[in-house]
PDB file of N, CA and C in Angstrom:
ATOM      1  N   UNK A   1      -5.054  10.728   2.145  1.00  0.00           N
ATOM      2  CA  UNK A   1      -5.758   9.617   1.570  1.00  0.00           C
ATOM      3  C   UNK A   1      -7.165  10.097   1.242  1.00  0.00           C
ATOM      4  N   UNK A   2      -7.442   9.713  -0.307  1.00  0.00           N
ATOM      5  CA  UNK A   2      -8.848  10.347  -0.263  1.00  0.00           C
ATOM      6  C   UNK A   2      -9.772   9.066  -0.963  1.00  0.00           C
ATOM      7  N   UNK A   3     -10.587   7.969  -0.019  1.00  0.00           N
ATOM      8  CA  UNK A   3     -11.420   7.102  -0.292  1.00  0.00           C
ATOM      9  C   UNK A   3     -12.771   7.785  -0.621  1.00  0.00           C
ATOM     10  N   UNK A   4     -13.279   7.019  -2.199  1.00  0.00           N
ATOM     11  CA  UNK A   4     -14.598   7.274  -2.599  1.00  0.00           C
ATOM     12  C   UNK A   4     -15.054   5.993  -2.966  1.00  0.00           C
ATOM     13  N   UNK A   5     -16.063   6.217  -2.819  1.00  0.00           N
ATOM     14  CA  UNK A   5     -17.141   4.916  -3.413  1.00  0.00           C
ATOM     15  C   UNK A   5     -17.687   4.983  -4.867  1.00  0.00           C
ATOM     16  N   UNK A   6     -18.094   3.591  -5.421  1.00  0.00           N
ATOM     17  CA  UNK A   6     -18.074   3.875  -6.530  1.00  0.00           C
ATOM     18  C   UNK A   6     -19.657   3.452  -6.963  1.00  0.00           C
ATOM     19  N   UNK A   7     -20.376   3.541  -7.935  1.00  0.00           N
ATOM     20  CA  UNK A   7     -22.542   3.027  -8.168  1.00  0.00           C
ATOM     21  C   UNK A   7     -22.843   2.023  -7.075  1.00  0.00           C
ATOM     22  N   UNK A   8     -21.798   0.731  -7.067  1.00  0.00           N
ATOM     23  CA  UNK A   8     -22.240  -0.715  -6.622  1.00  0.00           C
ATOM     24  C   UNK A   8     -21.559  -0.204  -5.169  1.00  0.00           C
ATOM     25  N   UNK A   9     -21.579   0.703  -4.403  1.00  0.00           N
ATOM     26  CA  UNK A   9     -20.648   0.982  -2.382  1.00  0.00           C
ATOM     27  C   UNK A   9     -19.588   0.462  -2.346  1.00  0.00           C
ATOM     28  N   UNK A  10     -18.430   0.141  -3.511  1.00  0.00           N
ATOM     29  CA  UNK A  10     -17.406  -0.148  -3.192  1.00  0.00           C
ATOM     30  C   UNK A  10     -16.588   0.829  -3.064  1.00  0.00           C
ATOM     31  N   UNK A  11     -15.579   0.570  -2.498  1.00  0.00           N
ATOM     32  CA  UNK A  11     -14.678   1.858  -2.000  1.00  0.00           C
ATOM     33  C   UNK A  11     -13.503   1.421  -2.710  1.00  0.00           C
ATOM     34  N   UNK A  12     -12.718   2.695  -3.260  1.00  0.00           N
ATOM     35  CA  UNK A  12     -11.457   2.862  -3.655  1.00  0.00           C
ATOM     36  C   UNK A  12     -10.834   3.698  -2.992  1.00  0.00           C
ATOM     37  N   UNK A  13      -9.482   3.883  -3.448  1.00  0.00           N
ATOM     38  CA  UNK A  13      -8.648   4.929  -3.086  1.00  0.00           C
ATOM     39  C   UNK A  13      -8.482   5.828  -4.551  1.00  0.00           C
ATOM     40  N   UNK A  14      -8.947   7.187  -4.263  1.00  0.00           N
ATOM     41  CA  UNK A  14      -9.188   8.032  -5.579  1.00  0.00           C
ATOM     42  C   UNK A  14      -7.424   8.995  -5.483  1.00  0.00           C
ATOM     43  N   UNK A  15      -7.055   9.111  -4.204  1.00  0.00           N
ATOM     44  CA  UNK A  15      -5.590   9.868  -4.345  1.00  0.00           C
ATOM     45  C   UNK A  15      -4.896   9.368  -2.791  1.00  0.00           C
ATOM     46  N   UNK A  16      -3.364   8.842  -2.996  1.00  0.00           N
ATOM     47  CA  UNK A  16      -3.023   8.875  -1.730  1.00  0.00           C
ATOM     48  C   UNK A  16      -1.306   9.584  -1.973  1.00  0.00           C
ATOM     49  N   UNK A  17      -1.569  10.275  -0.836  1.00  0.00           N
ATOM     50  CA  UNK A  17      -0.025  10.978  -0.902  1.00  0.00           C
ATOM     51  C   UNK A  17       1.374  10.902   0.503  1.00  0.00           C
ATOM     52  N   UNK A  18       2.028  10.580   0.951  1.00  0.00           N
ATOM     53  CA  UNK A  18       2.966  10.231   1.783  1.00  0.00           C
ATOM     54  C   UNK A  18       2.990  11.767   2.676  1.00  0.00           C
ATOM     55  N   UNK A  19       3.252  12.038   3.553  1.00  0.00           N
ATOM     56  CA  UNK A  19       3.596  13.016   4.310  1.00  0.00           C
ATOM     57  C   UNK A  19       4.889  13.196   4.903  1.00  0.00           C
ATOM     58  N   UNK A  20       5.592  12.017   5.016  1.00  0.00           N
ATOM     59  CA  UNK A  20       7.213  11.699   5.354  1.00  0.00           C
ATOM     60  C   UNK A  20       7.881  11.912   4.431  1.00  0.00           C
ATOM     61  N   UNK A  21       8.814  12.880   4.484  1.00  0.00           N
ATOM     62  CA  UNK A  21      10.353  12.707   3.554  1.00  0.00           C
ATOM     63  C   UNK A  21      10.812  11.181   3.659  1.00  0.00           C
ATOM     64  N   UNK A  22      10.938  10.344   4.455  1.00  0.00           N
ATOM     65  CA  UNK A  22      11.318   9.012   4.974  1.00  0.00           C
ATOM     66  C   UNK A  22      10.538   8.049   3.878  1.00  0.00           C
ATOM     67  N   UNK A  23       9.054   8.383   3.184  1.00  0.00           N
ATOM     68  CA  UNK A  23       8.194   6.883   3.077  1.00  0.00           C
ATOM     69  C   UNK A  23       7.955   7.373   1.832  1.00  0.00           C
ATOM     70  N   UNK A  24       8.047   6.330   0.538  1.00  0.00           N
ATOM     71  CA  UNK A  24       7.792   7.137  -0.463  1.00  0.00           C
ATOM     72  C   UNK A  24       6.498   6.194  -0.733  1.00  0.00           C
ATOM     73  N   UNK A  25       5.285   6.192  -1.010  1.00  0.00           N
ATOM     74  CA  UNK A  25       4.202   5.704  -1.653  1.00  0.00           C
ATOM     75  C   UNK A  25       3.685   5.118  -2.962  1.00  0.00           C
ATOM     76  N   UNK A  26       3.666   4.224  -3.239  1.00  0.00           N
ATOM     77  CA  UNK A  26       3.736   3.269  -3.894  1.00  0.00           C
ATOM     78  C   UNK A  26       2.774   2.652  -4.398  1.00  0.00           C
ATOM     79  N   UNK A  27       1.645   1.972  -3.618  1.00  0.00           N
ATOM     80  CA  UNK A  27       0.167   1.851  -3.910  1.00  0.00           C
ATOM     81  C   UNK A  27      -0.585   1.873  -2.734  1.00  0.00           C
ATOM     82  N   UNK A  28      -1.478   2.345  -2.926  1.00  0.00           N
ATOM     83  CA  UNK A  28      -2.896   2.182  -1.990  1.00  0.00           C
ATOM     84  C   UNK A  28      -4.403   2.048  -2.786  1.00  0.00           C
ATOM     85  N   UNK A  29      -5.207   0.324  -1.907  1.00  0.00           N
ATOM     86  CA  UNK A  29      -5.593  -0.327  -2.654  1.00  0.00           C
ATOM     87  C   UNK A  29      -6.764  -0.693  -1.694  1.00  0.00           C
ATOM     88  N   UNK A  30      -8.311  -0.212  -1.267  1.00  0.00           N
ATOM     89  CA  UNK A  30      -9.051  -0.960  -0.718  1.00  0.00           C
ATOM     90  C   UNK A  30      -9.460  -2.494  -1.232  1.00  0.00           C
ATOM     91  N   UNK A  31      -8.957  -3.672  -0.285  1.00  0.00           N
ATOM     92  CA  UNK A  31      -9.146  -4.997  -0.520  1.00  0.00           C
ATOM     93  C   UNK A  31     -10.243  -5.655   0.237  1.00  0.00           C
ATOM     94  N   UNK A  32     -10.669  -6.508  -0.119  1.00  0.00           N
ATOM     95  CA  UNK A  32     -11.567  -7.596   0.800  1.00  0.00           C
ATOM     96  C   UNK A  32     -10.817  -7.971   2.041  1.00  0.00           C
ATOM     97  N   UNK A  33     -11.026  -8.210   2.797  1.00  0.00           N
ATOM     98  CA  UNK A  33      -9.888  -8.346   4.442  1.00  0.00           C
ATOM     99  C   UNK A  33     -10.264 -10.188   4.400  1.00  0.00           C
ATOM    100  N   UNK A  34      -9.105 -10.864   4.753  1.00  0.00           N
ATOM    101  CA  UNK A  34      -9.647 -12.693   5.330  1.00  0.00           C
ATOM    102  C   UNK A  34     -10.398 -12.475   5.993  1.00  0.00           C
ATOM    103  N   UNK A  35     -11.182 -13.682   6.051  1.00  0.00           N
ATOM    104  CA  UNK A  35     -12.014 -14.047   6.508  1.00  0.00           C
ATOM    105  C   UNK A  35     -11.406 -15.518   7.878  1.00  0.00           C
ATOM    106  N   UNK A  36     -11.998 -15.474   8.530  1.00  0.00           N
ATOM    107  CA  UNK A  36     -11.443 -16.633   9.602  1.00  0.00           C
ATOM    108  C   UNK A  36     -11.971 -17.900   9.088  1.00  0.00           C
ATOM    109  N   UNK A  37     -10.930 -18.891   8.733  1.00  0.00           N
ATOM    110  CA  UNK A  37     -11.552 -20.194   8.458  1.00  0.00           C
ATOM    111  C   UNK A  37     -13.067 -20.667   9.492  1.00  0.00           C
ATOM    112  N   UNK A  38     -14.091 -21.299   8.381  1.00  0.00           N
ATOM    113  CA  UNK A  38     -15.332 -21.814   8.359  1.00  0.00           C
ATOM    114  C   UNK A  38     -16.126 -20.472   8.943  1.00  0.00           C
ATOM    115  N   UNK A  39     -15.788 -19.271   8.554  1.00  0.00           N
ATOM    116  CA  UNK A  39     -16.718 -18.218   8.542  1.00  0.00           C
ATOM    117  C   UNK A  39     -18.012 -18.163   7.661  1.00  0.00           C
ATOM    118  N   UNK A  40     -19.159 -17.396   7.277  1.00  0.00           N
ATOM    119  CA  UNK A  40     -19.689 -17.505   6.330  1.00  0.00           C
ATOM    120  C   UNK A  40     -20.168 -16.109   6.254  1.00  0.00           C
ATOM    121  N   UNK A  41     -20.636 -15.517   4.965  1.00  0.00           N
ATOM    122  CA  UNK A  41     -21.065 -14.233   4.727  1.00  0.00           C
ATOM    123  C   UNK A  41     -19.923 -13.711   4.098  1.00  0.00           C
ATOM    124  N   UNK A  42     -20.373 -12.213   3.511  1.00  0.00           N
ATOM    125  CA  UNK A  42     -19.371 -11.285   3.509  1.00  0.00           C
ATOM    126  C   UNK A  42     -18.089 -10.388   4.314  1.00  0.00           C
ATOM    127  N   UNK A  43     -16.882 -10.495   4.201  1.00  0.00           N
ATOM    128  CA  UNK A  43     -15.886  -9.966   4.897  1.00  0.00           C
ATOM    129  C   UNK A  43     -15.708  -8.584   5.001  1.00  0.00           C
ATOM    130  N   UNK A  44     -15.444  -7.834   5.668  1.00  0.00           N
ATOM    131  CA  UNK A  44     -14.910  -6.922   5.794  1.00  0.00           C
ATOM    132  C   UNK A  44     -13.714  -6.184   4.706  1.00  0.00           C
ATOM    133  N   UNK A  45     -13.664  -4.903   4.955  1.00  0.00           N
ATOM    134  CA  UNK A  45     -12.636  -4.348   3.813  1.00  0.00           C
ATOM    135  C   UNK A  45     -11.498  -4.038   4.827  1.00  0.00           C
ATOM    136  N   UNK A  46      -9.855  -3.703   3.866  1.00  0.00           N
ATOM    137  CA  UNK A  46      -9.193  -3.124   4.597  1.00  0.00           C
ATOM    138  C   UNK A  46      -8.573  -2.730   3.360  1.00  0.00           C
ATOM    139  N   UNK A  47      -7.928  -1.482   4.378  1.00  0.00           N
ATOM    140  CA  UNK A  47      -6.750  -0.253   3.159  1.00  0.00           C
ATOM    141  C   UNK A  47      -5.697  -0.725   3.460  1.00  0.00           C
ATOM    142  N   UNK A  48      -4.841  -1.014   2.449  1.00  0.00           N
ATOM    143  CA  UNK A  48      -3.567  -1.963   1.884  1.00  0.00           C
ATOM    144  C   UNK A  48      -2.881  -0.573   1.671  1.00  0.00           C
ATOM    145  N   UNK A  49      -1.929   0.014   2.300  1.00  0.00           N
ATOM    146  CA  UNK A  49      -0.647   0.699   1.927  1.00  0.00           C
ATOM    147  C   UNK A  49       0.920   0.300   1.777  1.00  0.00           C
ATOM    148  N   UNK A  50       1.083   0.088   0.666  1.00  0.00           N
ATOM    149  CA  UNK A  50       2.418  -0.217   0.138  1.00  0.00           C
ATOM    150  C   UNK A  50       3.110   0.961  -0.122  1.00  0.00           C
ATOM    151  N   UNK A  51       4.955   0.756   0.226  1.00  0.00           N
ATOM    152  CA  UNK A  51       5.684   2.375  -0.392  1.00  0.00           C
ATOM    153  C   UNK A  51       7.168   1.482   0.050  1.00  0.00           C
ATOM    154  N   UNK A  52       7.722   1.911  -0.103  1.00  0.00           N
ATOM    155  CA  UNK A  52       9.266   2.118  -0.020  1.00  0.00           C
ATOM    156  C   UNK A  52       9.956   3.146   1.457  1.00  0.00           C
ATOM    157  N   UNK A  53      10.915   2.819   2.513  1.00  0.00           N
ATOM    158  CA  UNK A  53      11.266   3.955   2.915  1.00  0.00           C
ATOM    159  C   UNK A  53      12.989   4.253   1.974  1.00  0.00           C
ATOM    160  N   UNK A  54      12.672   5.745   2.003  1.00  0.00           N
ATOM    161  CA  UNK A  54      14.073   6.209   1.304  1.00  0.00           C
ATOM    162  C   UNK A  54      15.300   6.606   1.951  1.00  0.00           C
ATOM    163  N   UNK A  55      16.380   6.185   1.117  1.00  0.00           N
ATOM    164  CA  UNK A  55      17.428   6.819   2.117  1.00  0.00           C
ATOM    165  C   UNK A  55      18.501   5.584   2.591  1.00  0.00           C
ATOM    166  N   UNK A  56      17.849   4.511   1.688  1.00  0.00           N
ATOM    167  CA  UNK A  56      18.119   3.059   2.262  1.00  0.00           C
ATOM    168  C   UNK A  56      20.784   3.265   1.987  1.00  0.00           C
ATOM    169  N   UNK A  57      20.870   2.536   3.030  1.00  0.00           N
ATOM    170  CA  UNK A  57      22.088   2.764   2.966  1.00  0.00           C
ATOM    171  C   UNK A  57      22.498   2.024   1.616  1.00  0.00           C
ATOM    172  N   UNK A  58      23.612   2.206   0.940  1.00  0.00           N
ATOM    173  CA  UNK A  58      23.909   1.231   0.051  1.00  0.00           C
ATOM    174  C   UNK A  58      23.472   1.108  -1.335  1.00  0.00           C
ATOM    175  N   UNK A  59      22.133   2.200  -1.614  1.00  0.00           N
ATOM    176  CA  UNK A  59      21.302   1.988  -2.688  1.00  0.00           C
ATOM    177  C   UNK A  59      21.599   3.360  -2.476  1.00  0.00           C
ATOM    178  N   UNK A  60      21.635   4.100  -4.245  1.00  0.00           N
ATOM    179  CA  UNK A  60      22.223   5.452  -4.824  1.00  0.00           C
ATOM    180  C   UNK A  60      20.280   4.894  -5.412  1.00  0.00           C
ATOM    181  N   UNK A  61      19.707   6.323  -5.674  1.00  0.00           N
ATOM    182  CA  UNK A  61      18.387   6.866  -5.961  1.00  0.00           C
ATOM    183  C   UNK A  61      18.081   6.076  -7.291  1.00  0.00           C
ATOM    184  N   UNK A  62      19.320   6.513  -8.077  1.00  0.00           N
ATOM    185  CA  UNK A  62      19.378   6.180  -9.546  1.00  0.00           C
ATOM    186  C   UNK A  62      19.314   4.832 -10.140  1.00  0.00           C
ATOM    187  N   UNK A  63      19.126   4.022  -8.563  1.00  0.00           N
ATOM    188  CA  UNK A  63      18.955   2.319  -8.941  1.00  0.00           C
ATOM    189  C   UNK A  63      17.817   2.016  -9.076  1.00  0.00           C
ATOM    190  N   UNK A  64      16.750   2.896  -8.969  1.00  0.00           N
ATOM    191  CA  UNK A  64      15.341   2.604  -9.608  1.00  0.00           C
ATOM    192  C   UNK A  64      14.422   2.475  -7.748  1.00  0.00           C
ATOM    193  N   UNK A  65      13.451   2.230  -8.390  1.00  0.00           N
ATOM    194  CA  UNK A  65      12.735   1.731  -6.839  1.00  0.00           C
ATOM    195  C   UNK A  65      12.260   0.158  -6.751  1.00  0.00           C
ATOM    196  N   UNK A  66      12.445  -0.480  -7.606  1.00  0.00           N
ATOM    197  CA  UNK A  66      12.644  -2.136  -7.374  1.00  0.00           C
ATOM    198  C   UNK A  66      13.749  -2.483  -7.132  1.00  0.00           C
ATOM    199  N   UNK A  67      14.832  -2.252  -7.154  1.00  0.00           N
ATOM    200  CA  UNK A  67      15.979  -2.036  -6.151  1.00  0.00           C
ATOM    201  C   UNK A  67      15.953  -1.383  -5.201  1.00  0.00           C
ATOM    202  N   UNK A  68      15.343   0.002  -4.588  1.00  0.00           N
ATOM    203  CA  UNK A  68      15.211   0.630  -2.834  1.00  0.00           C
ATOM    204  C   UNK A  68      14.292  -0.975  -2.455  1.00  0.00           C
ATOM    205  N   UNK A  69      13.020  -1.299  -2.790  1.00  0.00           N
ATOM    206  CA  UNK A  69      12.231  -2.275  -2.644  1.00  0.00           C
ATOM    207  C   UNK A  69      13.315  -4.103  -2.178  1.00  0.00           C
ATOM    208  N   UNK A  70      13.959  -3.991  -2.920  1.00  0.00           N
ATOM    209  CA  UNK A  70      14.528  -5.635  -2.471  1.00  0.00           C
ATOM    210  C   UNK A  70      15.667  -5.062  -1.728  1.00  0.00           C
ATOM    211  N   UNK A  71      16.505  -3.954  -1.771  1.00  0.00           N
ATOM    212  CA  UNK A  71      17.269  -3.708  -0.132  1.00  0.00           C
ATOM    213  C   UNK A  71      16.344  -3.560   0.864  1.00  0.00           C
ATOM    214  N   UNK A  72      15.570  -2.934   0.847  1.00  0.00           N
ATOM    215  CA  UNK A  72      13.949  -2.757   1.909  1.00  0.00           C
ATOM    216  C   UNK A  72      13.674  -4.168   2.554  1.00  0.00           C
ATOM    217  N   UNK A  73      13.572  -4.984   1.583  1.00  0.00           N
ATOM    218  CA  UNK A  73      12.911  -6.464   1.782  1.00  0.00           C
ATOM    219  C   UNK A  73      14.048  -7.048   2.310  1.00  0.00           C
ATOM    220  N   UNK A  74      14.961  -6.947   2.205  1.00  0.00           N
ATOM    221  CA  UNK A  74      16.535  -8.106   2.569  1.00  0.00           C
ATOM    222  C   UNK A  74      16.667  -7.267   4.318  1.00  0.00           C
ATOM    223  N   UNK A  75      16.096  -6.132   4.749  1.00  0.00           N
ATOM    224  CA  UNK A  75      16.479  -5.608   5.672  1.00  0.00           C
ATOM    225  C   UNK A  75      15.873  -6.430   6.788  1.00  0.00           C
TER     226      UNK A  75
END
């Protein structure tokens, strides 16, 4: 994962790469984090990693990855 900041200190994700044969990577996205109802001020950030794991039973490769994704999700 390689986070940089950008003129205004916001942070992105400039490259992220999976290390598991198992997890394939998908997006990574620094977000604003909730806030706790009747908080006030600015929130906190958090890193959002989305991916797929592969290998799913039942699903052949060639069905795309929004299909590994909704066998993933039905699991």
């Amino acid at each position: 994962m390689d986070i940089d900041f950008d003129e205004q200190h916001g942070a992105f994700v400039r490259e992220a790469h999976s290390l598991s044969k198992d997890f394939q990577l998908v997006e990574a996205t620094v977000k604003e984090a909730p806030q706790m109802a009747g908080e006030e001020g600015k929130g906190g950030q958090m890193l959002v990693i989305e991916g797929v794991e592969l290998g799913l039973r039942g699903v052949k490769p060639s069905a795309g990855i929004v299909e590994l994704a909704r066998v993933f999700g039905e699991r």
